[in-house]
Protein backbone atom coordinates (compact mmCIF):
# COMPACT_ATOMS: atom_id res chain seq x y z
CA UNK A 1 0.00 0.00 0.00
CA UNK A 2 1.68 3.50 -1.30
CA UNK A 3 0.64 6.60 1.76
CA UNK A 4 -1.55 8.47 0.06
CA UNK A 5 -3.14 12.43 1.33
CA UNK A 6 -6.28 10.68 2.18
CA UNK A 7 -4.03 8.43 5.00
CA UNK A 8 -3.05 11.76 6.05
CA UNK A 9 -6.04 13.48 6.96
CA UNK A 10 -6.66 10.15 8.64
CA UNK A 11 -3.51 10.93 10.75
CA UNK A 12 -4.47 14.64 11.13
CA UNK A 13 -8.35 14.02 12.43
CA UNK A 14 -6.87 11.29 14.59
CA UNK A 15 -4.53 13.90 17.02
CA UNK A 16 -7.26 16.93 16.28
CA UNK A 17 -9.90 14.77 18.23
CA UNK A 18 -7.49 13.18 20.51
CA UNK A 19 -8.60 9.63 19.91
CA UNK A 20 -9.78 7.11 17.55
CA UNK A 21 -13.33 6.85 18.79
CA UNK A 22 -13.80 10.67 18.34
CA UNK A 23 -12.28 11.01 15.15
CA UNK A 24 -13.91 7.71 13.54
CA UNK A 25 -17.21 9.78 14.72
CA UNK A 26 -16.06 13.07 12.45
CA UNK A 27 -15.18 11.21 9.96
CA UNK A 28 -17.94 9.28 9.41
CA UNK A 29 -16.60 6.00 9.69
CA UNK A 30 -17.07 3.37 12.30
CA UNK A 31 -14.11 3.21 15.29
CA UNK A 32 -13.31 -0.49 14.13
CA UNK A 33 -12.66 0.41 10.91
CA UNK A 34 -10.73 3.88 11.42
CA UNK A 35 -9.11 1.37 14.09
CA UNK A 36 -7.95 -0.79 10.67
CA UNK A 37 -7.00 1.89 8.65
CA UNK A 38 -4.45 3.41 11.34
CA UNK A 39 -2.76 0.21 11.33
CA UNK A 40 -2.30 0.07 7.70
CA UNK A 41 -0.68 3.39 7.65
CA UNK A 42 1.46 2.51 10.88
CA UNK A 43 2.86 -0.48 8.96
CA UNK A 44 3.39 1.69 5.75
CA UNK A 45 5.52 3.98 7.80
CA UNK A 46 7.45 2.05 10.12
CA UNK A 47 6.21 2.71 13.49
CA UNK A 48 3.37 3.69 15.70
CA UNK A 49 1.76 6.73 15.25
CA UNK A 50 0.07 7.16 18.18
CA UNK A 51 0.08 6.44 21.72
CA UNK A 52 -3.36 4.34 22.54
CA UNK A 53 -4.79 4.52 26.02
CA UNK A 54 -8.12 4.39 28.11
CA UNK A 55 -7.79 8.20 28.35
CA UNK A 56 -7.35 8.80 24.41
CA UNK A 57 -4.47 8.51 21.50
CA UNK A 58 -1.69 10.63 22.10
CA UNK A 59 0.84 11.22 18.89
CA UNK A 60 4.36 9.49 19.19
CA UNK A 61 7.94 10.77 18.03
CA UNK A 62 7.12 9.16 14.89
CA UNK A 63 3.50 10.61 14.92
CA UNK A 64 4.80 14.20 15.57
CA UNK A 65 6.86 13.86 13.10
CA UNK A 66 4.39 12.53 10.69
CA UNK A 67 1.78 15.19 11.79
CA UNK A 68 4.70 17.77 11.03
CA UNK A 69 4.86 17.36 7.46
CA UNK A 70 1.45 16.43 6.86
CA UNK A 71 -0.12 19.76 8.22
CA UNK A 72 2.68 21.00 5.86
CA UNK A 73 1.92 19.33 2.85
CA UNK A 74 -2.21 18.98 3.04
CA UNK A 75 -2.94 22.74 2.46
CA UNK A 76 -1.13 23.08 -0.68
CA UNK A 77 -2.75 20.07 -2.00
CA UNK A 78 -5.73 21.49 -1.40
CA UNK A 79 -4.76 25.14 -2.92
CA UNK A 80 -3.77 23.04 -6.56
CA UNK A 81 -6.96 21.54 -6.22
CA UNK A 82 -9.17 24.76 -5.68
CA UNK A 83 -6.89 27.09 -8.03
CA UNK A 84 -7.40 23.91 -10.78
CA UNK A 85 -11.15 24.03 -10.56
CA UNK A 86 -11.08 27.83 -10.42
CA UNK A 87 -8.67 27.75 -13.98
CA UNK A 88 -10.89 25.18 -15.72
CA UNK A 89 -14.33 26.09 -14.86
CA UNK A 90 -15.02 22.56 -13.84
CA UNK A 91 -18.11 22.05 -12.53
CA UNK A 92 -17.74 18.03 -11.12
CA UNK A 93 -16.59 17.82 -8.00
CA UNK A 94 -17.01 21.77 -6.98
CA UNK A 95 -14.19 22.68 -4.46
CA UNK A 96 -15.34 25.80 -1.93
CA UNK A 97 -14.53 28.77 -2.31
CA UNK A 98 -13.98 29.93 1.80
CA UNK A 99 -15.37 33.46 1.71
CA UNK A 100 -14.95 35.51 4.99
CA UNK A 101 -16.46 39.16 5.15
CA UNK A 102 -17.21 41.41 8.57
CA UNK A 103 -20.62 43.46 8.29
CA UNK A 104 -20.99 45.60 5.29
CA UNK A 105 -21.97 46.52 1.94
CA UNK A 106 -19.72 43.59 0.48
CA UNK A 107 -20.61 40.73 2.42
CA UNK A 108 -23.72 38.91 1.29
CA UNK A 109 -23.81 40.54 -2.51
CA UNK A 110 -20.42 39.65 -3.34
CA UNK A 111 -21.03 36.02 -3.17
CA UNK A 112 -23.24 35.87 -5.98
CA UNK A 113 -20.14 37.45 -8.11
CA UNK A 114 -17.94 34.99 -6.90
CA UNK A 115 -20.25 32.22 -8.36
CA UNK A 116 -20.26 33.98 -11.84
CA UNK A 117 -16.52 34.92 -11.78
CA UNK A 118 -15.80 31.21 -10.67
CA UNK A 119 -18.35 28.91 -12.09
CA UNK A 120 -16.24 26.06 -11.21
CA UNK A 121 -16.15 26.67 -7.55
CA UNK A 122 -18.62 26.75 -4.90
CA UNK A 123 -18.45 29.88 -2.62
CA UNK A 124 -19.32 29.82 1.11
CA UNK A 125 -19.63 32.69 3.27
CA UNK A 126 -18.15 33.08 6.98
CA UNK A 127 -19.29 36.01 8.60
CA UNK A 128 -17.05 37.16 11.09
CA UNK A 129 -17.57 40.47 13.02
CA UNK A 130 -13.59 41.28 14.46
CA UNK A 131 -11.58 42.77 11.44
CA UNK A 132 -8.50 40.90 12.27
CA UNK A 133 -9.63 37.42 12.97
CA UNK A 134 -10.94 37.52 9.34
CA UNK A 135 -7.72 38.85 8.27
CA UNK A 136 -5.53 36.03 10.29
CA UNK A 137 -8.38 33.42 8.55
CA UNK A 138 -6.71 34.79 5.00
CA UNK A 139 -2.94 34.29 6.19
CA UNK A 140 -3.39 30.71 7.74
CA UNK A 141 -5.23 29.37 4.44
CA UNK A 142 -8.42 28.80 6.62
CA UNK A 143 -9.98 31.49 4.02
CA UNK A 144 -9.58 32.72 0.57
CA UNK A 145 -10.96 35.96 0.48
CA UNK A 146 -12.05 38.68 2.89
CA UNK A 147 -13.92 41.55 2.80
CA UNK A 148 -13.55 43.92 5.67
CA UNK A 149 -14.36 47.08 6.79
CA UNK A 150 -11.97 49.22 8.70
CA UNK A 151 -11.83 52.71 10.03
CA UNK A 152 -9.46 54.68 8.41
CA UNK A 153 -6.27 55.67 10.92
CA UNK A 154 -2.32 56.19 10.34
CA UNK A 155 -1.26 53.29 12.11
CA UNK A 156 -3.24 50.61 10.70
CA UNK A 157 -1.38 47.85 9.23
CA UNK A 158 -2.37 44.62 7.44
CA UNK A 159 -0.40 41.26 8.36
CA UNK A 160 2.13 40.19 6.09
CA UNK A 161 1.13 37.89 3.53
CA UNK A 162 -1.74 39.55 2.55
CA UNK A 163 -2.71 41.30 -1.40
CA UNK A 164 -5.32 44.12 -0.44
CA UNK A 165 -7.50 46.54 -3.10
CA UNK A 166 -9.78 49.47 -1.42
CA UNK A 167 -13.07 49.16 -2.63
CA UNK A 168 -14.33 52.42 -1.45
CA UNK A 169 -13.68 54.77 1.13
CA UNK A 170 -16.68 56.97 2.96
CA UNK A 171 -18.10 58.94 5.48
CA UNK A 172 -19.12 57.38 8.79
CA UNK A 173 -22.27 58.91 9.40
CA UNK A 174 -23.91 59.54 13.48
CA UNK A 175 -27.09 57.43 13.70
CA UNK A 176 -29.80 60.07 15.74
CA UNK A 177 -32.97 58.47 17.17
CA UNK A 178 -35.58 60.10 15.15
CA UNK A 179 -36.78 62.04 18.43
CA UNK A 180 -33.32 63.44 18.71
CA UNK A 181 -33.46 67.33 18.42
CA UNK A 182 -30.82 67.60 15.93
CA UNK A 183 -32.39 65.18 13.71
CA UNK A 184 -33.94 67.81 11.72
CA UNK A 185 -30.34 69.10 10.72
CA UNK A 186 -28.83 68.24 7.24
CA UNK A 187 -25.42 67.54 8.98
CA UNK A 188 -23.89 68.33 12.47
CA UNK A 189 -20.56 68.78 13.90
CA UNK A 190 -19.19 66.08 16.54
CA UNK A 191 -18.48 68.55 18.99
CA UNK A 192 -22.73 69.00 19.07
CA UNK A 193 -22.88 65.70 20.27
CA UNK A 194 -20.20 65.96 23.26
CA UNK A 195 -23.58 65.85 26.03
CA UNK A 196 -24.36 62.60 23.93
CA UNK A 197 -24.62 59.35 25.50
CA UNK A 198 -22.97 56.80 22.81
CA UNK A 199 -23.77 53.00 21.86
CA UNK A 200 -20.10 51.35 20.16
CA UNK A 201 -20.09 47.83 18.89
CA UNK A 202 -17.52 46.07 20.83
CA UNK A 203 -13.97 45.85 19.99
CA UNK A 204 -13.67 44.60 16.25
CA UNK A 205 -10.19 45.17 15.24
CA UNK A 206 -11.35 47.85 13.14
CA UNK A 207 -10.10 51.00 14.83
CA UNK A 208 -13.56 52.36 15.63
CA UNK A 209 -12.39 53.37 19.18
CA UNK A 210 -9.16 54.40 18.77
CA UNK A 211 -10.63 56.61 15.32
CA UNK A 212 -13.32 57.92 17.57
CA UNK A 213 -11.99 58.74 20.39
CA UNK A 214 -9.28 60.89 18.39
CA UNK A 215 -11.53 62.26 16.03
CA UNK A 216 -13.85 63.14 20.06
CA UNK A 217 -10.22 64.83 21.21
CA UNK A 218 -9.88 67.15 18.30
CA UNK A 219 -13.39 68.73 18.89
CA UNK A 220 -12.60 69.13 21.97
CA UNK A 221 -14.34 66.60 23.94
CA UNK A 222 -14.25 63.21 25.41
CA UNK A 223 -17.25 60.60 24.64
CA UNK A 224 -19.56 59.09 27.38
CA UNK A 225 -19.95 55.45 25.49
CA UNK A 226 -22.52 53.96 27.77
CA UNK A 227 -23.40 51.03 25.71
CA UNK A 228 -21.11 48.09 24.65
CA UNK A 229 -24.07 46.89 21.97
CA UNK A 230 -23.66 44.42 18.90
CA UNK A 231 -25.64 46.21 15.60
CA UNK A 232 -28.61 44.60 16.73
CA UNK A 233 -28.67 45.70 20.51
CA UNK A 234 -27.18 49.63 19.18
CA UNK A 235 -30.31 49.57 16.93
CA UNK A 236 -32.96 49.27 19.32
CA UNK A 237 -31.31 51.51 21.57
CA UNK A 238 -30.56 54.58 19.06
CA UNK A 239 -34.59 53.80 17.62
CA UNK A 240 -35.66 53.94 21.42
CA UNK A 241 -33.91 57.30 21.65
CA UNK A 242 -31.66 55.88 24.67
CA UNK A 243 -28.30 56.66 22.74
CA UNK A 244 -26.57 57.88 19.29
CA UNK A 245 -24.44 55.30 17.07
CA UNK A 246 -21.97 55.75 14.33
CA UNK A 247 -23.00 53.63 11.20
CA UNK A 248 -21.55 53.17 7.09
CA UNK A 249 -22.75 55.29 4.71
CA UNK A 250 -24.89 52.33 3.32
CA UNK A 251 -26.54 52.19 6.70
CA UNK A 252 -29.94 50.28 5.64
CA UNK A 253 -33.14 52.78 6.82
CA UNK A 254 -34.51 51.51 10.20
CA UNK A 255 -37.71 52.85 11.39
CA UNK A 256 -37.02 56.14 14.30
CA UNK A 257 -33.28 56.14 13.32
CA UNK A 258 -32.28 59.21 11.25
CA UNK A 259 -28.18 58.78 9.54
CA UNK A 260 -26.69 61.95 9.47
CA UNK A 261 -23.30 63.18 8.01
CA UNK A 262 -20.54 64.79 10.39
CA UNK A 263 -19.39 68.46 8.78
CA UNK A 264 -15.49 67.50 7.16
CA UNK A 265 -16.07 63.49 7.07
CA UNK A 266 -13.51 63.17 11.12
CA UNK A 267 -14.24 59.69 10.56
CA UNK A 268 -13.49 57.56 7.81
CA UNK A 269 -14.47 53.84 6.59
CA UNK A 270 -12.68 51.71 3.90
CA UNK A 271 -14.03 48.75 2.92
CA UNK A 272 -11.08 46.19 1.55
CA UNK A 273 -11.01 43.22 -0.35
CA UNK A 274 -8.41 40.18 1.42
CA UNK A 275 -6.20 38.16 -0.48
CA UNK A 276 -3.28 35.59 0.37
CA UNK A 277 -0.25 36.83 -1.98
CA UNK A 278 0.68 33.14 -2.74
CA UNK A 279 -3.26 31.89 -3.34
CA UNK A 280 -5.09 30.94 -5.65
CA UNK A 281 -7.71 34.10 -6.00
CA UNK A 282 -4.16 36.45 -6.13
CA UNK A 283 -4.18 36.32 -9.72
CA UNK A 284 -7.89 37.06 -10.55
CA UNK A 285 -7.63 40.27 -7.82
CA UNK A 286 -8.07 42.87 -10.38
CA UNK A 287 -11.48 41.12 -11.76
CA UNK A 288 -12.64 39.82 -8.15
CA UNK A 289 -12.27 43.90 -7.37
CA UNK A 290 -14.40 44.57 -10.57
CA UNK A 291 -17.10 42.66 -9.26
CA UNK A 292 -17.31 44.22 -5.77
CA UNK A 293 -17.06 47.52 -6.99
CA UNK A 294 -20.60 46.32 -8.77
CA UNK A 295 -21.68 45.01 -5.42
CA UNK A 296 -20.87 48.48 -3.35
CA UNK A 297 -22.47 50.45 -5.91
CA UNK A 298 -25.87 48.71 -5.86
CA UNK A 299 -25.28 49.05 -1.78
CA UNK A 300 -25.04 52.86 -2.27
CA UNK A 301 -28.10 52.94 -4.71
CA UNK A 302 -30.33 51.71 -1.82
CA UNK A 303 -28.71 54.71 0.32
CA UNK A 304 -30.44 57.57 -0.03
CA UNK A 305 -28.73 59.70 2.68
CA UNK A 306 -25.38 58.71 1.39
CA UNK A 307 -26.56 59.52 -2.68
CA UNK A 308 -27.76 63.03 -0.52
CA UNK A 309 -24.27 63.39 0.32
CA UNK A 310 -21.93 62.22 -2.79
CA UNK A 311 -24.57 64.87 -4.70
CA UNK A 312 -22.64 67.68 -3.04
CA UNK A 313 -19.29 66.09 -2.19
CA UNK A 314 -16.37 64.46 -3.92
CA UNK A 315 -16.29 60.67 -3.28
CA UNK A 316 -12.83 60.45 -0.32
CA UNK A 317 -10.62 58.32 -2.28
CA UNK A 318 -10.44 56.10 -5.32
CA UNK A 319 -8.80 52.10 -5.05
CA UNK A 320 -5.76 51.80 -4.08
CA UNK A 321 -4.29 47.78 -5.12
CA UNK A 322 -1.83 46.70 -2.55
C-alpha cells in the first residue's frame, strides 16, 4: 500500500480529536474500521503513530513527526486543487470557495459574483464580526478571500502575507434616534454631540475606538460610550432614543433612526477586499475587485442619505491595489 493524502487526513483528524473513537465519529466511519486503517498506515511507515490509552491517543515521536509534514503538505494540496477548478471552470466535483467578510456593503452581494466569476467553484460565506480574525483566517489558508471594513487611521497595518484593493472609502455617518433634536439638521458637527450618550459595537479590530476617540479629542471633547451593543442591541437603543451610534454610509433605513453626516467626514471607513499573496484568487484580484465595486455600488443605490451626500461632495478616495 503506497501513503496516500487521504491516509493523512486520517492521521491529522486522529490527534485533532485526541482519539480514535472521536475522530472515527467526524469522519464518518465506524471506530473499528478507522481502528484498521491506522494500522495500515502505521505499517506503511514504520512505526506507531500514536500512543493508545483508556484516556485517548496521544501522537508518538514518529506521529509528531508525521503530523509535522502532513499539516505542511495537506494545504497546498488542497490550494492546486481549488486554483485547478477555479482555472478550468469545472463544474464536477465543486471545491469551496472559503469566503470571509465582517458586516458591510460587500458581504452577502459579493457572493453571488464569486459564483459567476468562478463557475467552477462553490463559494461559502463566513461572517465574522472582528476585522482581524478575518484577516488572520486569509494568512493561515483557513480562508480565501475577505472583505472587511476598517476605520481609516495612520497606524493601521495589514499582516504580512496579505494582497489588499480598497473598494471604497466613505463617510461614517452619526445614527440620531428620530426624536433626537438635531435630527432635523442636514449635517452636524461632533463637537454637538459631546452631552451625547454613545452606543459602540464592541472591539472589532477595526479602529472604531481608537478613530473615535481621536476624532472626540480634536473637537474638543471626550465621549460618554454607555453602551457596549452588537448592531442589533445599538439599533434598538438609538430607535428607542436611549443613545446615538456611528453607522456606514450604506446604513440600511430603520424605522425612528435618522443617519446623518458629520461636517469634514472626522471619521473615515474603507471597505477592503483580502487576499493571500501566494493563493489561488491572487491572480484574478483585479477582476474579483471589478465585481465588488458592482456590489458596493448597488449598496449605495439603496442609500439615499449617502446619494444626498456624494450629490454635493467628492467621493474620499479612489482604489488603491496593494
Amino acid at each position: 500500500m503506497d501513503l496516500e493524502v487521504r491516509h493523512l487526513k486520517v492521521v491529522c483528524a486522529i490527534a485533532d480529536a485526541g482519539s480514535i473513537t472521536r475522530a472515527a465519529a467526524a469522519l464518518g466511519v465506524s471506530q473499528p474500521s478507522l481502528t484498521a486503517q491506522i494500522r495500515r498506515i502505521e505499517r506503511v511507515l514504520g512505526g506507531a503513530l500514536f500512543a493508545r490509552s483508556r484516556h485517548g491517543a496521544a501522537p508518538t515521536a514518529l506521529g509528531e513527526f508525521v503530523l509535522a509534514r502532513a499539516r505542511s503538505v495537506l494545504p497546498s494540496i488542497e490550494a492546486i486543487q481549488r486554483e485547478s477548478a477555479l482555472h478550468t471552470g469545472s463544474t464536477e466535483g465543486r471545491r469551496p470557495l472559503r469566503y470571509v467578510a465582517t458586516p458591510g456593503p460587500l458581504a452577502v452581494g459579493l457572493v453571488r459574483e464569486l459564483q459567476e466569476l468562478f463557475p467552477g467553484a462553490l463559494p461559502t460565506l463566513r461572517t465574522e464580526p472582528n476585522l482581524a480574525t478575518a484577516a488572520d483566517l486569509v494568512v493561515s489558508g483557513q480562508q480565501d478571500l475577505a472583505a472587511v471594513a476598517e476605520y481609516v487611521r495612520p497606524s493601521s497595518e495589514l499582516p504580512p502575507g496579505l494582497g489588499s484593493a480598497v473598494v471604497a472609502t466613505e463617510p461614517v455617518f452619526v445614527l440620531l434616534p428620530q426624536v433626537h433634536p438635531l435630527a432635523a439638521r442636514p449635517e452636524l458637527r461632533l463637537a454637538e454631540l459631546a452631552d451625547a450618550e454613545w452606543t459602540l459595537a464592541a472591539s472589532q479590530g477595526n479602529g472604531l475606538f481608537d478613530s473615535f476617540t481621536a476624532s472626540c479629542a480634536r473637537a474638543g471633547f471626550t465621549p460618554r460610550v454607555r453602551h457596549d451593543a452588537e448592531a442589533g442591541a445599538a439599533r434598538e437603543l438609538i430607535a428607542d432614543g436611549q443613545a446615538v451610534g456611528l453607522g456606514q454610509a450604506t446604513f440600511r433605513a430603520t424605522p425612528g433612526i435618522v443617519p446623518r453626516p458629520l461636517v469634514g467626514s472626522p471619521l473615515r471607513i474603507r471597505h477592503l477586499l483580502l487576499w493571500h499573496r501566494q493563493g489561488a484568487l491572487s491572480a484574478h484580484a483585479p477582476a474579483i475587485a471589478a465585481r465588488a465595486d458592482r456590489v458596493y455600488a448597488t449598496a449605495v443605490r439603496r442609500s439615499p442619505h449617502y446619494l444626498d451626500w456624494l450629490a454635493e461632495n467628492p467621493p474620499l478616495e479612489e482604489r488603491r491595489p496593494g
